[in-house]
Protein backbone atom coordinates (compact mmCIF):
# COMPACT_ATOMS: atom_id res chain seq x y z
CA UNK A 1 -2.63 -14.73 9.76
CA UNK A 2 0.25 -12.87 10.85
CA UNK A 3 0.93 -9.24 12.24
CA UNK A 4 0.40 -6.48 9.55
CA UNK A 5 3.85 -4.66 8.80
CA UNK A 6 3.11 -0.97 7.29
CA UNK A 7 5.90 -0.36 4.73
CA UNK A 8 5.06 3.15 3.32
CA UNK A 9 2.05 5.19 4.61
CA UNK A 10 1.17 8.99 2.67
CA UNK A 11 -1.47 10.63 3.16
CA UNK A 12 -2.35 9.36 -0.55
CA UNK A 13 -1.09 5.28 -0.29
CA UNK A 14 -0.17 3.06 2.46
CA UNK A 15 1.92 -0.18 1.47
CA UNK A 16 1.60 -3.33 4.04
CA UNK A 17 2.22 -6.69 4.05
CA UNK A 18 1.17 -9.89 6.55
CA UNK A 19 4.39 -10.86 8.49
CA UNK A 20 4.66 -14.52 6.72
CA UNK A 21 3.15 -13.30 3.43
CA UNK A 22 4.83 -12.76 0.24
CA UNK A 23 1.87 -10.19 -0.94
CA UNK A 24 1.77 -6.77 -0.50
CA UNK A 25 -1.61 -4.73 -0.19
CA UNK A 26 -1.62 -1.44 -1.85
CA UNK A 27 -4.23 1.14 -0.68
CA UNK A 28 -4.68 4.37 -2.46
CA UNK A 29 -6.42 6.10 0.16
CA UNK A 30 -7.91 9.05 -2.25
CA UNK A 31 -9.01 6.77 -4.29
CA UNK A 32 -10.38 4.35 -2.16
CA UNK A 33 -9.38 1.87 -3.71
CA UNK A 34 -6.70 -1.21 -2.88
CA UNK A 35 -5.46 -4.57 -4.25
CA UNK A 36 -3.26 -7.59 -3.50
CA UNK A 37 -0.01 -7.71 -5.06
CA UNK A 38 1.42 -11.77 -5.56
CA UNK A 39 3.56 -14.00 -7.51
CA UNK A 40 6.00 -11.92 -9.81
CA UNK A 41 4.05 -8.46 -9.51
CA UNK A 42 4.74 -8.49 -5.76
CA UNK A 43 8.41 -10.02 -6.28
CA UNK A 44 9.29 -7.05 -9.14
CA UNK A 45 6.95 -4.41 -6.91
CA UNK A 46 9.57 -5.51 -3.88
CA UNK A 47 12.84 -5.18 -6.45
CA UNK A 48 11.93 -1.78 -7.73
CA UNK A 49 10.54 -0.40 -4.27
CA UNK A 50 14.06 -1.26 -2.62
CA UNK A 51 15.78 0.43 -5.44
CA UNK A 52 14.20 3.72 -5.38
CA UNK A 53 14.26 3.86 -1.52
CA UNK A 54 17.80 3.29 -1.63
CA UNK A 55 18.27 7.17 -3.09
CA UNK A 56 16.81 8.01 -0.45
CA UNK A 57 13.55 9.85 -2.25
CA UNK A 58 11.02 12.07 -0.78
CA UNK A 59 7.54 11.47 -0.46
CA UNK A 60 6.09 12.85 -3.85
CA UNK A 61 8.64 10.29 -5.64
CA UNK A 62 7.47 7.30 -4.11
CA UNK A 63 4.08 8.60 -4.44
CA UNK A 64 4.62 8.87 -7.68
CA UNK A 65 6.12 5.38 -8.32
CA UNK A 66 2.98 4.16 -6.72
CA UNK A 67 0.34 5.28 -8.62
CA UNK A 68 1.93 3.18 -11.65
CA UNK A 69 0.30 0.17 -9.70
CA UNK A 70 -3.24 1.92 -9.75
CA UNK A 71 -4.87 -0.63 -12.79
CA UNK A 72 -4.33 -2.94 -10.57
CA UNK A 73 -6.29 -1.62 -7.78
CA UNK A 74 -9.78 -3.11 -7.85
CA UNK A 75 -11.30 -4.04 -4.41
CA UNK A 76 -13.38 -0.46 -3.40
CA UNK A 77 -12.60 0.51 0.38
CA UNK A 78 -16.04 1.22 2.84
CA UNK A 79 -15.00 3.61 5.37
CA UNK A 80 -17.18 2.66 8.88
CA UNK A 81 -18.53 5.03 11.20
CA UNK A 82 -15.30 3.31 13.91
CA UNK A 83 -12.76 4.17 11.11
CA UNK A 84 -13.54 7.69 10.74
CA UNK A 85 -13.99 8.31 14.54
CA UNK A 86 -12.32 5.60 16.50
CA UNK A 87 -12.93 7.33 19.48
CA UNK A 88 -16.78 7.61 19.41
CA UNK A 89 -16.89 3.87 20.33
C-alpha cells in the first residue's frame, strides 16, 4: 500500500487518500466514525471537493460540505491508549 496523502484535516474531519488509490477515507473525528469512498462516490466526492476549494472557502464551508457524506460513514473508530498519548510509549 502506498503513502497516506492528508487532503483536508479540521478539528471535526480529516480527508486522505493512499498515494495509488482512487478512494478517499473520510473520518469524522467527533463522531468517530469513517468510511471508504470508491467508484463514482469518490470520482463525484473529488469533482465537487475541487470546485468548492477553488473559491477559496474557509474551514466551516468545507466542514460543512463534508458532513453531507456522513450516511455513508459506517466503520466506528477505537481510539488506543498510543493514539491519545503518543508520547507515553
Amino acid at each position: 500500500m502506498g503513502a497516506l496523502n492528508i487532503l483536508y484535516d479540521s478539528d471535526s474531519y480529516c480527508v486522505a487518500e493512499f498515494a495509488g488509490s482512487a478512494g478517499i477515507e473520510l473520518v469524522d473525528k467527533l463522531g468517530r466514525r469513517s468510511g471508504f469512498l470508491e467508484g463514482q462516490v469518490a470520482a463525484r466526492f473529488r469533482h465537487n471537493m475541487a470546485r468548492l476549494c477553488s473559491s477559496d472557502p474557509g474551514e466551516e464551508a468545507v466542514d460543512e460540505f463534508l458532513c453531507r457524506y456522513e450516511a455513508l460513514l459506517t466503520n466506528s473508530l477505537h481510539l488506543s491508549a498510543h493514539a491519545l498519548n503518543p508520547h507515553r510509549f
